[in-house]
Protein backbone atom coordinates (compact mmCIF):
# COMPACT_ATOMS: atom_id res chain seq x y z
CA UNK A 1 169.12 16.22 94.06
CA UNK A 2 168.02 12.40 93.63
CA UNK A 3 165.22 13.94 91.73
CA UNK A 4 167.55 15.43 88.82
CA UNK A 5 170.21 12.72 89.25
CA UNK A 6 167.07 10.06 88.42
CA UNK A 7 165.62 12.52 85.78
CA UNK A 8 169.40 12.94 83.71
CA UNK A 9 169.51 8.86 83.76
CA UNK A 10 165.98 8.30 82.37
CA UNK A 11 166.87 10.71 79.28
CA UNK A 12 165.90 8.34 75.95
CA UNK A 13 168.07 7.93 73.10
CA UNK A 14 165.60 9.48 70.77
CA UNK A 15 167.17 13.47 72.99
CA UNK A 16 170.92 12.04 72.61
CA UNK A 17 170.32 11.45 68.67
CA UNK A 18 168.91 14.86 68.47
CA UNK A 19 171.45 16.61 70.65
CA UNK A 20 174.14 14.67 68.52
CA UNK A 21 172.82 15.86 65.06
CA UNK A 22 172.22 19.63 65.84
CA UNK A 23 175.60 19.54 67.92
CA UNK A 24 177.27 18.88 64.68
CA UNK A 25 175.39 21.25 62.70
CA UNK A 26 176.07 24.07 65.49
CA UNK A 27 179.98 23.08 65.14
CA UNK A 28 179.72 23.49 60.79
CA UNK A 29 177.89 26.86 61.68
CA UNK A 30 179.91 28.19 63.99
CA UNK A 31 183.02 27.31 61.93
CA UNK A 32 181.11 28.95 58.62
CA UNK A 33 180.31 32.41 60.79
CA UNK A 34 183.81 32.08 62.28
CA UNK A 35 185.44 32.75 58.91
CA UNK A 36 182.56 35.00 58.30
CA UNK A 37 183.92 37.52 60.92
CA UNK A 38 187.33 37.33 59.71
CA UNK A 39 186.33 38.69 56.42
CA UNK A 40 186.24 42.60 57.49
CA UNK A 41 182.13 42.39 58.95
CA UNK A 42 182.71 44.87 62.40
CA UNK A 43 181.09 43.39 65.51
CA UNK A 44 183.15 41.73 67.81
CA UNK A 45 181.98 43.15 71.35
CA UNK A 46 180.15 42.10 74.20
CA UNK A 47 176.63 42.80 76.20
CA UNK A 48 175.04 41.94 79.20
CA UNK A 49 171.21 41.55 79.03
CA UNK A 50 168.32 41.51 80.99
CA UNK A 51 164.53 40.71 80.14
CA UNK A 52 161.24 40.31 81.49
CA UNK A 53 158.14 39.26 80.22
CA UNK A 54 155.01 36.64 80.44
CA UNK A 55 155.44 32.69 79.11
CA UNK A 56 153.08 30.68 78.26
CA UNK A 57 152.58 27.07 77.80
CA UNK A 58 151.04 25.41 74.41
CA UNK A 59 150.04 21.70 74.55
CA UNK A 60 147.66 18.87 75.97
CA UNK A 61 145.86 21.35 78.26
CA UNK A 62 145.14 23.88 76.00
CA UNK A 63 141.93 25.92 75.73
CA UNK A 64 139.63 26.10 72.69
CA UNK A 65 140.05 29.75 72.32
CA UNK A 66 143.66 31.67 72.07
CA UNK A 67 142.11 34.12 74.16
CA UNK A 68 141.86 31.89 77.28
CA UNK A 69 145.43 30.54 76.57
CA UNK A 70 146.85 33.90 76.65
CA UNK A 71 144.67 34.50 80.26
CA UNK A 72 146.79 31.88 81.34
CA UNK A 73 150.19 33.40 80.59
CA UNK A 74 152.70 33.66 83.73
CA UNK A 75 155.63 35.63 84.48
CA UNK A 76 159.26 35.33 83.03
CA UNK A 77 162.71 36.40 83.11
CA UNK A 78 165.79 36.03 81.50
CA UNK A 79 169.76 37.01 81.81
CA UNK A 80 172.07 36.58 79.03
CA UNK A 81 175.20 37.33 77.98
CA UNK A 82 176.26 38.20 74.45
CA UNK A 83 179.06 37.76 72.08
CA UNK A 84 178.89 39.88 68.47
CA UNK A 85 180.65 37.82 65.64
CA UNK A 86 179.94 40.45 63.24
CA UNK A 87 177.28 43.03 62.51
CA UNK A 88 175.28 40.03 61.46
CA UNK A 89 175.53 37.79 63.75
CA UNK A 90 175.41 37.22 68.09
CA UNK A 91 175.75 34.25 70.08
CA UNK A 92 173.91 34.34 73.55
CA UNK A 93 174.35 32.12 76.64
CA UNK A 94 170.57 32.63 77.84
CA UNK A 95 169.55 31.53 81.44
CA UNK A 96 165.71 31.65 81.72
CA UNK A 97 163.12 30.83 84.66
CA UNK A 98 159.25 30.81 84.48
CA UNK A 99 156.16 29.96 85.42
CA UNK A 100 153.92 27.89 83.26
CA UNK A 101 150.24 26.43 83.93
CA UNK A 102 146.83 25.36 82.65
CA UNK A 103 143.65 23.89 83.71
CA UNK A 104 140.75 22.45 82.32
CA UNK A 105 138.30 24.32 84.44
CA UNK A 106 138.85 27.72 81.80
CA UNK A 107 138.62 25.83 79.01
CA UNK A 108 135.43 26.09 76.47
CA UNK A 109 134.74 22.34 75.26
CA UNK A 110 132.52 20.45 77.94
CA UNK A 111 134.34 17.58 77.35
CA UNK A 112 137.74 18.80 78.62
CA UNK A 113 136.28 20.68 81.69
CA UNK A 114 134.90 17.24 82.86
CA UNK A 115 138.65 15.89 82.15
CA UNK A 116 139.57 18.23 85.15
CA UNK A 117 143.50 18.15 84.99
CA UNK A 118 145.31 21.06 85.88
CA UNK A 119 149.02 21.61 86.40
CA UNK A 120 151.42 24.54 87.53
CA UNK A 121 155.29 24.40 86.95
CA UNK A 122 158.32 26.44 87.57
CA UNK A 123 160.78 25.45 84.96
CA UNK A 124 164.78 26.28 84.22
CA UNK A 125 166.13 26.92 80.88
CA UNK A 126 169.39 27.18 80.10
CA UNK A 127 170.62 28.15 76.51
CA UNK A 128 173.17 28.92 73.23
CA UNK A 129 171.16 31.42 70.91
CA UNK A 130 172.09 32.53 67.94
CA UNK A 131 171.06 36.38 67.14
CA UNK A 132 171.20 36.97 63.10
CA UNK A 133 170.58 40.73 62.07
CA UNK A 134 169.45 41.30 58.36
CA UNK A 135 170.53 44.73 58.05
CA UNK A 136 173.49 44.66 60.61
CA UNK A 137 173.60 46.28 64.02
CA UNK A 138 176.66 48.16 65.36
CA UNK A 139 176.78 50.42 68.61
CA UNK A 140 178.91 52.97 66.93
CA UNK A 141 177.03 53.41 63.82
CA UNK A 142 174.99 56.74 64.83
CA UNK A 143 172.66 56.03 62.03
CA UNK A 144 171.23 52.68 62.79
CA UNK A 145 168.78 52.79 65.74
CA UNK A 146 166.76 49.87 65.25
CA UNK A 147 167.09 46.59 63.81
CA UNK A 148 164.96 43.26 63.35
CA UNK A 149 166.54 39.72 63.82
CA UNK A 150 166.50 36.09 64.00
CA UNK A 151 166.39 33.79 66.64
CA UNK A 152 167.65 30.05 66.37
CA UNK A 153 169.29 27.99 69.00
CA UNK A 154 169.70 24.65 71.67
CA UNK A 155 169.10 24.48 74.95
CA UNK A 156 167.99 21.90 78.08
CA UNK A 157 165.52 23.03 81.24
CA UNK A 158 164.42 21.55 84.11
CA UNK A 159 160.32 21.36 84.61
CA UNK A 160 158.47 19.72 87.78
CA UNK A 161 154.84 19.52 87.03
CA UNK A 162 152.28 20.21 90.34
CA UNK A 163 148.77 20.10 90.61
CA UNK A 164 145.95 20.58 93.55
CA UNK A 165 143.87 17.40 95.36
CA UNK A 166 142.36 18.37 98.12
CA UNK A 167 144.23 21.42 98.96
CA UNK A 168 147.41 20.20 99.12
CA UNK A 169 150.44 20.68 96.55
CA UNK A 170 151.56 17.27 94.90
CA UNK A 171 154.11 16.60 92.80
CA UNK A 172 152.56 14.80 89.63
CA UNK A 173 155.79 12.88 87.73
CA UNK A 174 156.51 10.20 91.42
CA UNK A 175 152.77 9.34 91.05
CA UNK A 176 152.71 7.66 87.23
CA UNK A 177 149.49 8.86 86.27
CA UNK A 178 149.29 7.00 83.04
CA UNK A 179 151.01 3.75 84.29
CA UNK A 180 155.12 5.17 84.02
CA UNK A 181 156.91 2.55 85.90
CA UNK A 182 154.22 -0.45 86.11
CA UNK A 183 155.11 -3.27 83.85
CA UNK A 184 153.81 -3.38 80.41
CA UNK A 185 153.76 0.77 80.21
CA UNK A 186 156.26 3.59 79.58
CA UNK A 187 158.94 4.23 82.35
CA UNK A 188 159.03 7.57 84.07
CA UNK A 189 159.43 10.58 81.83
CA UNK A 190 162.54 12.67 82.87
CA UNK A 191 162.11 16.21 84.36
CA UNK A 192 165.20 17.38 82.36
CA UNK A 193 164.75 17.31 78.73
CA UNK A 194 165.74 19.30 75.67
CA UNK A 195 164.27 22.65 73.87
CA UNK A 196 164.99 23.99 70.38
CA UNK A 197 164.42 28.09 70.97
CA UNK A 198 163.11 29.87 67.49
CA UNK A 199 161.87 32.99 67.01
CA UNK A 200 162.27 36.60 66.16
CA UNK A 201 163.11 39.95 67.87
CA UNK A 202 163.55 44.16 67.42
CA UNK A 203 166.30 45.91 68.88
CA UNK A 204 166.43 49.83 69.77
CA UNK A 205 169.34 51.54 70.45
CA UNK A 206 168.53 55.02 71.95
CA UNK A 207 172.14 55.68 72.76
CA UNK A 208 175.60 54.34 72.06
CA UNK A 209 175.69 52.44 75.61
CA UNK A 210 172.37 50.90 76.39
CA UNK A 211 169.81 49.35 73.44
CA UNK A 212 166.07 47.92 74.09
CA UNK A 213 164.44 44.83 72.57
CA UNK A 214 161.38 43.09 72.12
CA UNK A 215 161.50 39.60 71.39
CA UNK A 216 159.24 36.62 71.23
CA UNK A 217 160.59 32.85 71.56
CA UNK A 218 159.12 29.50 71.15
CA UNK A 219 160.70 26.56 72.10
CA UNK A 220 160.43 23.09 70.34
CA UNK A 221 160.33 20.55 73.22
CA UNK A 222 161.48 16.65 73.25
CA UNK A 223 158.90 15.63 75.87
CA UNK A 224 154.64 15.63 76.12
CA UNK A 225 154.41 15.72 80.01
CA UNK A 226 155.44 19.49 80.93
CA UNK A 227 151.45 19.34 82.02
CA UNK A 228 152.14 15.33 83.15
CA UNK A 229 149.56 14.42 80.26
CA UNK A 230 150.08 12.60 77.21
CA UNK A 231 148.64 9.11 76.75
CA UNK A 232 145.61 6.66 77.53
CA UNK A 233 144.24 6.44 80.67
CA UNK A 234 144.47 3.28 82.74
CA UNK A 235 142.98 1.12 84.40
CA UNK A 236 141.88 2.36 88.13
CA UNK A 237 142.46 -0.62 89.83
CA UNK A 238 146.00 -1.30 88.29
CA UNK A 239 146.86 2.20 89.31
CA UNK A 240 145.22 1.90 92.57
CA UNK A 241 147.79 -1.44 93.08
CA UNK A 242 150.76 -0.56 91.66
CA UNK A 243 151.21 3.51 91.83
CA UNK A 244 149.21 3.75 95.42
CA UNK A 245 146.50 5.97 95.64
CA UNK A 246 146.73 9.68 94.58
CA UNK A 247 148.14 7.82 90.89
CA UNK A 248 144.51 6.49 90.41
CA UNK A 249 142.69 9.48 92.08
CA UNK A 250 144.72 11.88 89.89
CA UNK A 251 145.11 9.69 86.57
CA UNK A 252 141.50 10.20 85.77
CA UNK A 253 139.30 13.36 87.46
CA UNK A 254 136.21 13.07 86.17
CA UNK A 255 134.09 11.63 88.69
CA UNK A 256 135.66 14.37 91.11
CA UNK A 257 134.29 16.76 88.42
CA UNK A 258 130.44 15.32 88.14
CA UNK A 259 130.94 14.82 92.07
CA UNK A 260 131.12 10.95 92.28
CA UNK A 261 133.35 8.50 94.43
CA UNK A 262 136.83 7.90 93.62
CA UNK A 263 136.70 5.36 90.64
CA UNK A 264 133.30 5.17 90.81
CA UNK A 265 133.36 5.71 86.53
CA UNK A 266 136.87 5.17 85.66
CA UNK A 267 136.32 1.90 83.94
CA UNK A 268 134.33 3.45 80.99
CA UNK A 269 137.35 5.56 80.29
CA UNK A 270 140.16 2.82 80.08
CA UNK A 271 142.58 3.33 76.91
CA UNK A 272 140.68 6.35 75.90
CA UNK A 273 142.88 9.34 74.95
CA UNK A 274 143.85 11.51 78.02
CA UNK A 275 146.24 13.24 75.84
CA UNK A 276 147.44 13.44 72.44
CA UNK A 277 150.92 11.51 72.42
CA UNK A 278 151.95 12.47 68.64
CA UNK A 279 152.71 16.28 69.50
CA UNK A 280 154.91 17.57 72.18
CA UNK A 281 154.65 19.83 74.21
CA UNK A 282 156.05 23.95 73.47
CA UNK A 283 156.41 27.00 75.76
CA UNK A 284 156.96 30.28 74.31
CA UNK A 285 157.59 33.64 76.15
CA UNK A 286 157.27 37.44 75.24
CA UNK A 287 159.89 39.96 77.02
CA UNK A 288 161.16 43.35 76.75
CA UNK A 289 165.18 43.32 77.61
CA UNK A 290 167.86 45.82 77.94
CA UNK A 291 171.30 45.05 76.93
CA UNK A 292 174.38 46.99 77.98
CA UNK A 293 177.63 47.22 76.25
CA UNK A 294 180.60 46.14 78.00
CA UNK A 295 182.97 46.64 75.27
CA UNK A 296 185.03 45.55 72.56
CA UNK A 297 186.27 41.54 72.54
CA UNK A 298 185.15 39.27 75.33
CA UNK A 299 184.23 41.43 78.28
CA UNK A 300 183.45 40.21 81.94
CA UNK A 301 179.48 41.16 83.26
CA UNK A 302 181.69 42.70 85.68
CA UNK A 303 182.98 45.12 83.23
CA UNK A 304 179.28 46.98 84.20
CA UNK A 305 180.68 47.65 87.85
CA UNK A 306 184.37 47.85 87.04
CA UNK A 307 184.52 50.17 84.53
CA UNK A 308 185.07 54.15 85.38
CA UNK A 309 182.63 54.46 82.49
CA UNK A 310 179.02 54.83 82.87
CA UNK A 311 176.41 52.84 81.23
CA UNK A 312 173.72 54.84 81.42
CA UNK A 313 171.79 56.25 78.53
CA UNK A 314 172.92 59.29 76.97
CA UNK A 315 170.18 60.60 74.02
């Protein structure tokens, strides 16, 4: 609990100026499709949805190949709840959990295997998604039975990164790696942060109760250390003063990798890149859901279990 308290007070000013601009576009939208629905578009119900799939992680860690990225995918799953407008257009509040990792070791440029980072997270998304049909999608409309849409939203998640020395599990963000926290370098980077979800999706609707999608996000990220990479290495023995001694060990693996003593080379590495600091980091994910209709207007997820109705499918 420290942890997140900490994390929420270390959020910069450059997330608050970005949650503060979309905010207020979200509000102009919202209004816009508000008086949208009013104007005779049908919709107006609610769903209950659940999805599972594989994420993936895209930034300082990455492989050469997309092949060997995609090896790396991990499981994911999602629960969401959501509100029809119109035929046009849904609004989703998404909760999502998965797994996301890399490591140097798979990768195909010699230079990065002897870099020798790794990491493994579990990380917490919670979200407002926006849904836009083009052609419209309405349960009761016996014609439609598929339909191809939008995905645009704002959310914030929760990320921890881990890696492996010595075969035990530490926690990479306490250690400052690349000098967070000592004087004259950045302060430590929060484990909360924001995402900007994008991407598209295809629903099936195989009976008037119960549809099927497949959709694919990716998520614009205000932070580079999901993988607890992003900068310059430092200086060993700074690290080795100030952080303690897993900071310097883990700030710079290469001598591990040619099978040296700790430190042994770190001093011909000083202020050379470790990661690329100009791009953030993404994570995307790939699931198949099912979404069941609750009914007209706002609807409880209890209406599932409550209802005398069933919710199975009927073809």
């Amino acid at each position: 609990m420290f942890c997140i308290v900490q994390s929420i007070k270390t959020l910069n000013l450059d997330v608050l100026l970005f949650m503060k601009a979309f905010l207020t576009r979200a509000i102009l939208f919202f209004l816009v499709t508000c008086l949208i629905s009013q104007n005779s578009l049908k919709g107006q119900y609610s769903e209950m949805s659940f999805g599972l799939g594989i994420a993936n992680y895209w930034g300082d860690l990455n492989a050469e190949s997309l092949g060997t990225n995609l090896r790396q995918s991990r499981i994911a799953g999602s629960v969401d709840y959501i509100y029809s407008l119109n035929k046009y257009l849904n609004v989703r509040g998404s909760i999502s959990g998965m797994r996301l990792g890399a490591d140097d070791r798979f990768n195909e440029s010699l230079k990065k295997r002897q870099r020798n980072l790794n990491f493994k997270t579990t990380l917490i998304e919670a979200a407002v998604i926006a849904e836009f049909h083009f052609f419209g999608f309405e349960y009761r409309n016996p014609d439609l039975i598929m339909s191809p849409y939008l995905l645009g939203g704002i959310g914030g998640f929760y990320f921890d990164p881990v890696t492996v020395y010595n075969g035990q599990k530490v926690n990479l963000q306490p250690l400052g790696t690349e000098g967070q926290g000592i004087s004259g370098y950045e302060d430590p980077y929060s484990l909360i942060s924001v995402a900007a979800p994008f991407g598209v999706g295809m629903k099936f609707k195989p009976s008037d109760r119960v549809c099927f999608s497949i959709e694919g996000l990716m998520r614009y990220t205000l932070t580079d250390y999901i993988d607890d990479v992003s900068n310059q290495y430092v200086d060993y023995g700074i690290l080795l003063e100030q952080n303690g001694e897993l900071a310097a060990y883990l700030g710079e693996r290469i001598d591990e990798f040619r099978g040296l003593s700790e430190g042994s080379i770190s001093d011909n590495f000083v202020g050379q890149q470790r990661g690329n600091p100009s791009i953030n980091d993404y994570y995307l994910t790939a699931m198949l859901k099912i979404q069941i209709y609750l009914g007209d207007g706002f609807r409880s997820p209890m209406a599932m279990f409550r209802s005398h109705k069933t919710y199975c499918p009927t073809f």
